[in-house]
Structures are given as C-alpha cells and as structure tokens.
Protein backbone atom coordinates (compact mmCIF):
# COMPACT_ATOMS: atom_id res chain seq x y z
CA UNK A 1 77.91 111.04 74.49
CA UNK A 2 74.35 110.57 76.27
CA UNK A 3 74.48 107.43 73.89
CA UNK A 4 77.67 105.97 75.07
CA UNK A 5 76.81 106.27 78.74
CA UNK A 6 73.83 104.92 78.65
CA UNK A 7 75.40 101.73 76.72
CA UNK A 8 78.08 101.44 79.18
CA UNK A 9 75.65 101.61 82.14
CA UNK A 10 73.48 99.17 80.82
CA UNK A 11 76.74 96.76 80.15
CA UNK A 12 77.72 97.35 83.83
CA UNK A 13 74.40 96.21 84.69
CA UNK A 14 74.26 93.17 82.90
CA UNK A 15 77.85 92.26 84.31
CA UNK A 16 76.90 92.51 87.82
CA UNK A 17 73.76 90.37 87.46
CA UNK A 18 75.99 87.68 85.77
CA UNK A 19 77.98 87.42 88.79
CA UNK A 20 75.55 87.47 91.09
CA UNK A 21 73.97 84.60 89.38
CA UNK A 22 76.07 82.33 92.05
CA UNK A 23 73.27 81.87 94.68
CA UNK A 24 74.36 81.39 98.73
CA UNK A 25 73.00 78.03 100.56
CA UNK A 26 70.48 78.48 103.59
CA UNK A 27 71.42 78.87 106.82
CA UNK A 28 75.24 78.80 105.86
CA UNK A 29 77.79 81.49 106.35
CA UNK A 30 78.34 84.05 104.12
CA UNK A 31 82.01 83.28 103.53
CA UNK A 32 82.63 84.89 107.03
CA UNK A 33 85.00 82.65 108.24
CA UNK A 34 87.16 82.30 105.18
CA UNK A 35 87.68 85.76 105.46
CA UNK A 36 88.29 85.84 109.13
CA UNK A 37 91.11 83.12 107.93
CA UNK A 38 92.94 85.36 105.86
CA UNK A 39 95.51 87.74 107.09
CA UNK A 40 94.64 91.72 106.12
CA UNK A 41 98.17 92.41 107.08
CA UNK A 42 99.68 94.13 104.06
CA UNK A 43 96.43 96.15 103.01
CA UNK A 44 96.40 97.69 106.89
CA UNK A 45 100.21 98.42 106.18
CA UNK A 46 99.45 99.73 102.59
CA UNK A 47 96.25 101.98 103.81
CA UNK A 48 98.53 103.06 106.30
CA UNK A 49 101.21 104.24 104.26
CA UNK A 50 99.34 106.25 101.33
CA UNK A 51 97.64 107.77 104.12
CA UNK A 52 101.27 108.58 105.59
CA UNK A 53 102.13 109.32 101.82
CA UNK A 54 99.45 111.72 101.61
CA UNK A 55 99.92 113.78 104.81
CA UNK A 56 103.90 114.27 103.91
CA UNK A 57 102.95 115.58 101.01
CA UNK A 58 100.11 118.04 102.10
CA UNK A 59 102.57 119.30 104.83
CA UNK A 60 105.34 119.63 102.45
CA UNK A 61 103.62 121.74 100.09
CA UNK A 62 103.77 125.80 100.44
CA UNK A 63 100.24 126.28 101.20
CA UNK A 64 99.24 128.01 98.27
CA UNK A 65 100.41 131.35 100.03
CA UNK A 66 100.94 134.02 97.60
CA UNK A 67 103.09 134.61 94.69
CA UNK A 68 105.50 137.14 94.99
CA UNK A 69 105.72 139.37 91.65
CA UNK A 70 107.96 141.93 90.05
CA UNK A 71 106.91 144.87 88.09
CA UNK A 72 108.88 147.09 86.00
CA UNK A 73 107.54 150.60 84.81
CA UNK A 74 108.69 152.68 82.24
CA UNK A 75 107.90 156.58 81.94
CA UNK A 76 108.64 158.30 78.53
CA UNK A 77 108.97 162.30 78.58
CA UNK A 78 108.79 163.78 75.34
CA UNK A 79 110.26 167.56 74.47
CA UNK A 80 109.06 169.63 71.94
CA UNK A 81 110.99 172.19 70.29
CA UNK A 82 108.91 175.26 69.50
C-alpha cells in the first residue's frame, strides 16, 4: 500500500510539472482579463443551490434524537411438588 502511494504521488508530481511547462510572457497579464470576460453565472447559481440542497436536507433530518425502543420481559415460576 505504502508502495502504491508513493507511485501515485510521484505520478501526480510529474503531471503537474508537465503542465506547468507552458511559461507566462513578462509584463503581460496573467489571463486576468479573459477571465473577467467570461460570465460565472451558472457556477454562482450552482454553488448556490447545493448549498440550498444541503441546508434542506440538514433541516429535514430528525436530529439524531433518540431511538425509541421496546422491551419485552418474560418471568418463569417453577413449582415443585414435594
């Protein structure tokens, strides 16, 4: 197990850096504008709505108050005959 983490880590690793390899130009923006350009519309309304998702269901759950159980108990009496 210690063996397959440590393979996948150093994978991850090497993946990253291979991205990265793309370097940015000098004194240029950082894509900043591009991604002032695009509209974030439908991730605000998605955020929005698992976090609306999430509260229903928190409030709609019992609140782990406790169980309520039954118990049955039996008593034997036993006679002898002398």
């Amino acid at each position: 197990m210690r063996i397959f983490g440590a393979a996948i880590l150093a994978a991850s690793l090497l993946v990253t850096n291979a991205f990265a390899a793309t370097s940015l130009t000098a004194g240029r923006p950082a894509g900043v504008k591009k991604a002032q350009e695009n509209s974030n519309t439908i991730l605000i309304i998605g955020g929005v709505g698992l976090a609306g998702l999430g509260i229903a269901l928190a409030a709609s759950s019992n609140g782990g108050g406790p169980t309520n159980f039954t118990t049955t108990t039996t008593t034997t009496t036993t006679t002898t005959n002398p």
